[in-house]
N, C-alpha and C. Protein backbone atom coordinates (compact mmCIF):
# COMPACT_ATOMS: atom_id res chain seq x y z
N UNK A 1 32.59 -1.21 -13.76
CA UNK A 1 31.66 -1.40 -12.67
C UNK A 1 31.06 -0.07 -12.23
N UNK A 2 31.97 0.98 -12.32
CA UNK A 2 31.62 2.28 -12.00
C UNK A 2 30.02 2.49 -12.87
N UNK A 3 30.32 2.87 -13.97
CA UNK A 3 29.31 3.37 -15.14
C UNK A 3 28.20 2.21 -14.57
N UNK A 4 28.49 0.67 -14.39
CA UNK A 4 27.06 0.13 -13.94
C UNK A 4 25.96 0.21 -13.34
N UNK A 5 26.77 0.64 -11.98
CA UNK A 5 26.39 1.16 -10.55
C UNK A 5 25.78 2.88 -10.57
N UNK A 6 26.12 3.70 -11.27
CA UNK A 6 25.58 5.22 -11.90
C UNK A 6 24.40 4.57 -12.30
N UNK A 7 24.45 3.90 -13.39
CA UNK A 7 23.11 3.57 -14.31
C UNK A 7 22.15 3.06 -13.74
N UNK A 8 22.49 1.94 -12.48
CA UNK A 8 21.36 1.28 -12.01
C UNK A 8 21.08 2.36 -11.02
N UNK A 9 21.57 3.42 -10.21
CA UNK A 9 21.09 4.30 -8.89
C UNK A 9 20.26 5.13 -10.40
N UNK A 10 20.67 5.50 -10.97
CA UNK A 10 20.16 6.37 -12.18
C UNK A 10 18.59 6.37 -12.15
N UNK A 11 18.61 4.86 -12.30
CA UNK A 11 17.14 3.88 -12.84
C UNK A 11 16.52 3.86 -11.52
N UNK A 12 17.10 3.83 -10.65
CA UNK A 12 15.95 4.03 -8.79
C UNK A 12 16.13 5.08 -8.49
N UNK A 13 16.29 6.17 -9.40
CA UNK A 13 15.85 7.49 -8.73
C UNK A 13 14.01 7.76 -8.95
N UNK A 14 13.92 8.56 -7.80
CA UNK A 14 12.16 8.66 -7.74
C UNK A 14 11.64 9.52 -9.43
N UNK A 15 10.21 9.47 -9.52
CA UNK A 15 10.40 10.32 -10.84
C UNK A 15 8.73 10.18 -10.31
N UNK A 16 8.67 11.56 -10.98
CA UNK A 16 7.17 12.44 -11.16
C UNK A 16 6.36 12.10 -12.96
N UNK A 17 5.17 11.91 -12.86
CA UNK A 17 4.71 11.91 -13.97
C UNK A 17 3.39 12.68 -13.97
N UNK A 18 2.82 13.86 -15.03
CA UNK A 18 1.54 13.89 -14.96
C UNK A 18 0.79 13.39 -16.20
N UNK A 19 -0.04 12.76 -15.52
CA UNK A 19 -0.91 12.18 -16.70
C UNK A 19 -2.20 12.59 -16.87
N UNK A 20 -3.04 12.37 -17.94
CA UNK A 20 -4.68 13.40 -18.32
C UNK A 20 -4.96 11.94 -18.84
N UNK A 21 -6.24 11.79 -18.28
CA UNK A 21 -6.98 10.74 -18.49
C UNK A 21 -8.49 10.97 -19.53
N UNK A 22 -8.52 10.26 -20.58
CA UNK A 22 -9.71 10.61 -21.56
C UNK A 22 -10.53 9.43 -21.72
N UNK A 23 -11.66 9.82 -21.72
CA UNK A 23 -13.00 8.72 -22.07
C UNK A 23 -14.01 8.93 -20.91
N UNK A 24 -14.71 8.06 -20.49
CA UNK A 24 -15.83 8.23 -19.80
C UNK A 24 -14.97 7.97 -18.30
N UNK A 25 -14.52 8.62 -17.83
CA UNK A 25 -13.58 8.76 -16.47
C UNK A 25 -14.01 9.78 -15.46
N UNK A 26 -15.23 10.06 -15.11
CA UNK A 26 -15.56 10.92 -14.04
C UNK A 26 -17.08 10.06 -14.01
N UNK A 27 -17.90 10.25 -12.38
CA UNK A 27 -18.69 9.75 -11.92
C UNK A 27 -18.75 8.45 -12.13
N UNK A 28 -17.77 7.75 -12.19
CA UNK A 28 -17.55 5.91 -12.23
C UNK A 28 -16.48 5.88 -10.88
N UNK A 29 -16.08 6.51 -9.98
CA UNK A 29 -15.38 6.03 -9.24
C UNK A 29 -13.95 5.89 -9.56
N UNK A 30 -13.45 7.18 -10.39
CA UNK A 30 -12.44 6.61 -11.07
C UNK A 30 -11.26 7.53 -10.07
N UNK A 31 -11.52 8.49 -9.56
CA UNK A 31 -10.59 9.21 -8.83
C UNK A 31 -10.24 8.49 -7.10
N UNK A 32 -11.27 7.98 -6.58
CA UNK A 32 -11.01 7.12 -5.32
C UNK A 32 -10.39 5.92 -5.87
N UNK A 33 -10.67 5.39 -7.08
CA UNK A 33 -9.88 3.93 -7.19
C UNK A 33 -8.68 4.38 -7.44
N UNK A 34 -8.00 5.75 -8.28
CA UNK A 34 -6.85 5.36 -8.54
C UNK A 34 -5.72 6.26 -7.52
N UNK A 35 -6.60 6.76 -6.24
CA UNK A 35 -5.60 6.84 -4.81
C UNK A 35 -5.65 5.10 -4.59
N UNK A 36 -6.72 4.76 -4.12
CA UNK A 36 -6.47 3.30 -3.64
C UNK A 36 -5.22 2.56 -4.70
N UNK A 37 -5.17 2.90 -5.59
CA UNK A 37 -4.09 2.01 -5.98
C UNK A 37 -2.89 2.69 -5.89
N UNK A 38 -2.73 3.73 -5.74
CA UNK A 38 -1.13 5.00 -5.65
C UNK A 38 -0.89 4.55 -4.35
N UNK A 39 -2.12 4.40 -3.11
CA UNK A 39 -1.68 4.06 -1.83
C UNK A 39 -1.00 2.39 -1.69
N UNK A 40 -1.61 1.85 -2.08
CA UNK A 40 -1.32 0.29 -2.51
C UNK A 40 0.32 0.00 -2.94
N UNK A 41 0.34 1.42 -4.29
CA UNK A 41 1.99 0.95 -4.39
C UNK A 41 2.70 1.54 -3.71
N UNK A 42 2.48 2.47 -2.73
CA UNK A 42 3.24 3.35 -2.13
C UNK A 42 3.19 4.75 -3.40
N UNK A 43 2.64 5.29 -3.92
CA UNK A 43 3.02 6.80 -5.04
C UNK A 43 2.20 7.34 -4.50
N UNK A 44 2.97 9.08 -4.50
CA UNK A 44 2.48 9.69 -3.82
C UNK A 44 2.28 10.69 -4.87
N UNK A 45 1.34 12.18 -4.70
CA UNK A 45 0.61 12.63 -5.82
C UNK A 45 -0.70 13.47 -5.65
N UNK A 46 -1.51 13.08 -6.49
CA UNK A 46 -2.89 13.67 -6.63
C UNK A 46 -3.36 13.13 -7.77
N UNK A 47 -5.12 13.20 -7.64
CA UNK A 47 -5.97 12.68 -8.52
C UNK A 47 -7.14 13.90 -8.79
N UNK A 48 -7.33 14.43 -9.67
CA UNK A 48 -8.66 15.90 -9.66
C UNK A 48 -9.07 15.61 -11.22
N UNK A 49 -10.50 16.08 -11.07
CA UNK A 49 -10.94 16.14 -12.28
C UNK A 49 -10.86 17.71 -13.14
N UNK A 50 -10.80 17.55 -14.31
CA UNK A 50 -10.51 18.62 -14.91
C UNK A 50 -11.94 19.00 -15.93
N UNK A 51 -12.35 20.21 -15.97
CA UNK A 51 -13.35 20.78 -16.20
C UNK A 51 -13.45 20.51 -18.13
N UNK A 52 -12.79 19.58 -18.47
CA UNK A 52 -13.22 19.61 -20.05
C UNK A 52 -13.94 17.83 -19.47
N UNK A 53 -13.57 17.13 -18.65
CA UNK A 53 -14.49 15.69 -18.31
C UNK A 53 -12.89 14.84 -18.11
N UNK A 54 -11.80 15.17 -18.50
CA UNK A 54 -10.47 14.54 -18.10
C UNK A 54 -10.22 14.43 -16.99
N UNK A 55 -9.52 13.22 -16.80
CA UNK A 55 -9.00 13.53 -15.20
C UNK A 55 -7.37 13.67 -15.45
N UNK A 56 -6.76 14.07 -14.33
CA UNK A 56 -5.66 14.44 -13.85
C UNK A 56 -5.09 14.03 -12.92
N UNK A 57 -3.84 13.21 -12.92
CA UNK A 57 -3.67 12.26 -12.25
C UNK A 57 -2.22 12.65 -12.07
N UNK A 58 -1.01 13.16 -10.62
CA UNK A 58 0.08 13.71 -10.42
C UNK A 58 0.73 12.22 -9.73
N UNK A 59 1.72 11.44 -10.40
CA UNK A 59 2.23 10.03 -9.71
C UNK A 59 3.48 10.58 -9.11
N UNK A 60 3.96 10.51 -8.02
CA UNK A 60 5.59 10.36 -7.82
C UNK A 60 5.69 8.98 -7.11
N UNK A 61 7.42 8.64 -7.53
CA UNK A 61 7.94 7.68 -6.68
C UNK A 61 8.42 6.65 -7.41
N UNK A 62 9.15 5.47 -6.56
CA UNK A 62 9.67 4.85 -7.03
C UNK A 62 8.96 4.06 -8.60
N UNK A 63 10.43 4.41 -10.01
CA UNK A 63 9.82 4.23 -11.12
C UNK A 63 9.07 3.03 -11.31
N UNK A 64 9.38 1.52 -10.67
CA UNK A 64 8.43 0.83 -10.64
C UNK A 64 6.82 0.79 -10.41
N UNK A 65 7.31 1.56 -9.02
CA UNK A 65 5.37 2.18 -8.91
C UNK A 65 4.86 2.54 -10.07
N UNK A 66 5.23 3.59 -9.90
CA UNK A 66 4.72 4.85 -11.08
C UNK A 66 4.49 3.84 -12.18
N UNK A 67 5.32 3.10 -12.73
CA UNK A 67 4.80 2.53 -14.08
C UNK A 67 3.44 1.47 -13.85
N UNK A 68 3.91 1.06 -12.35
CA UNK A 68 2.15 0.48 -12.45
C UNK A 68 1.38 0.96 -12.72
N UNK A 69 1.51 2.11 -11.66
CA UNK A 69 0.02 2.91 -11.45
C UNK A 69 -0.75 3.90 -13.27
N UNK A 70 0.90 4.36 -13.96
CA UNK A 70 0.47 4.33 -15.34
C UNK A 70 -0.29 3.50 -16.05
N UNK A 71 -0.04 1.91 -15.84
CA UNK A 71 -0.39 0.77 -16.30
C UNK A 71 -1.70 1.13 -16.10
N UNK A 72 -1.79 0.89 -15.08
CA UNK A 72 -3.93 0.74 -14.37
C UNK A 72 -4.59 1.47 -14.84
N UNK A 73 -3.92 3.05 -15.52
CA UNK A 73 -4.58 4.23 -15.73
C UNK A 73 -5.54 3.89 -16.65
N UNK A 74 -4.55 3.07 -18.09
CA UNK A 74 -5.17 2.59 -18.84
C UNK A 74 -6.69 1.69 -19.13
N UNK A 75 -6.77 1.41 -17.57
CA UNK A 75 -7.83 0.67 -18.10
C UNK A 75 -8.85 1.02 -16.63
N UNK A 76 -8.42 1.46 -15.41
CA UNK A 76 -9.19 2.04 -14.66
C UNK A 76 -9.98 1.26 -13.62
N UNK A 77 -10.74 1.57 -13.15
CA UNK A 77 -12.00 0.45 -12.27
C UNK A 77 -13.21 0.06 -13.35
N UNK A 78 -13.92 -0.84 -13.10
CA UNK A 78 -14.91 -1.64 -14.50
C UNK A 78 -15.71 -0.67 -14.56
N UNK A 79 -16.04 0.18 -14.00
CA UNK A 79 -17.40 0.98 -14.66
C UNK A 79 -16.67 2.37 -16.07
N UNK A 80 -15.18 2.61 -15.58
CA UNK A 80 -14.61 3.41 -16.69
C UNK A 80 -14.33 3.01 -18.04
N UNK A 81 -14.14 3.63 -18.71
CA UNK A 81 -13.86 3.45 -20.72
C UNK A 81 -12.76 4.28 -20.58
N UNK A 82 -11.71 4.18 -20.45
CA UNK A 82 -10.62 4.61 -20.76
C UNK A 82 -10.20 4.77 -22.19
N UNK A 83 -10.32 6.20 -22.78
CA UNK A 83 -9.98 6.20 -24.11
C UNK A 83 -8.31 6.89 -24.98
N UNK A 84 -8.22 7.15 -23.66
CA UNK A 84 -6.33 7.73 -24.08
C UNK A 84 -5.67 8.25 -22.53
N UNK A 85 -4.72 7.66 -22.17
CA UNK A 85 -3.60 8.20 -21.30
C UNK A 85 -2.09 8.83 -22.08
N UNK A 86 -2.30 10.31 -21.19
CA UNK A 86 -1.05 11.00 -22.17
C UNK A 86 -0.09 11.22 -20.78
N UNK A 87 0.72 10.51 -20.74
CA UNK A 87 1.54 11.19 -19.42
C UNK A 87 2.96 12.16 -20.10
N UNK A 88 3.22 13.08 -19.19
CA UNK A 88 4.58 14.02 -19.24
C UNK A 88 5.38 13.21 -17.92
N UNK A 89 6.47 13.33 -18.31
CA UNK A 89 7.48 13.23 -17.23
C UNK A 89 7.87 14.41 -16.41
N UNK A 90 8.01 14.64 -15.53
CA UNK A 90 8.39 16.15 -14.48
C UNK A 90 9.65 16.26 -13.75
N UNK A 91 9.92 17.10 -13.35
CA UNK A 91 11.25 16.97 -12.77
C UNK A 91 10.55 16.53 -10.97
N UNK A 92 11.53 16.11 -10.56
CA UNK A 92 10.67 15.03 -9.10
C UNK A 92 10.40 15.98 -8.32
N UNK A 93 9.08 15.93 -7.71
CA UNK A 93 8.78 16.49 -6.55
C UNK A 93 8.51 15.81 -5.12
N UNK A 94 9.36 15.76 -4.05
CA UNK A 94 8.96 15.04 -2.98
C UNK A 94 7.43 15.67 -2.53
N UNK A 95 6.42 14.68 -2.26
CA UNK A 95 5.39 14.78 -1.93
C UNK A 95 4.88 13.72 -0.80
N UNK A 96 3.73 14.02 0.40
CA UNK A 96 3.49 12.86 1.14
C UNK A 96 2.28 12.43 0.66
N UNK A 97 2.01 11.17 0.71
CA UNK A 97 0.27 11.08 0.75
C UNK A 97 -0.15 11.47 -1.05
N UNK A 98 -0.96 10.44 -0.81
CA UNK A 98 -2.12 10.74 -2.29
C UNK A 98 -3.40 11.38 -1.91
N UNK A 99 -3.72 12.55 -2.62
CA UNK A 99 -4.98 13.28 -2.26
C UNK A 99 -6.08 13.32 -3.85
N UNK A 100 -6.86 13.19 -3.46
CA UNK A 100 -8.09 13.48 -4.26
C UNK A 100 -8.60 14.60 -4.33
N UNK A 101 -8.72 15.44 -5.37
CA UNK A 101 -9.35 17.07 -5.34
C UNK A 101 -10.53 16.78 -6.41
């Protein structure tokens, strides 16, 4: 029961991800939609665009969130073409609030 109870607190510990977003993902609204959805699940973070046309997208929080908000990355608000999400895993950073840069 011991080893169970480790594994499952294990699995609800918070976790950080950064992810780089590729395809037609800037001037479609793609950095306000994907706070609105980090705020929605509760993940906290950042969203900025990056000067090659990628965006950059910092998730923390509970791993359920986070895997949504990975999920959505993929495919974005309707005006984006999402053509590759690469996320890293990070070591956790407590953060408040989702900001847009």
């Amino acid at each position: 029961m011991g080893d169970a109870t480790a594994q499952g607190a294990a699995t609800d510990a918070p976790v950080c991800y950064r992810c780089v977003v590729s395809g037609r993902v800037q001037g479609v609204y793609f950095r306000a939609a994907t706070r609105e959805q980090a705020v929605r699940l509760g993940v906290t973070g950042h969203v900025r665009n990056l000067p090659d046309g990628r965006v950059e997208v910092l998730a923390c929080g509970a791993p359920g969130a986070v895997a949504a908000l990975r999920d959505w990355l993929r495919s974005g608000p309707p005006m984006a073409r999402v053509s590759g999400v690469a996320c890293d895993l990070l070591v956790y950073q407590a953060r408040s609030g989702f900001t847009v840069g």
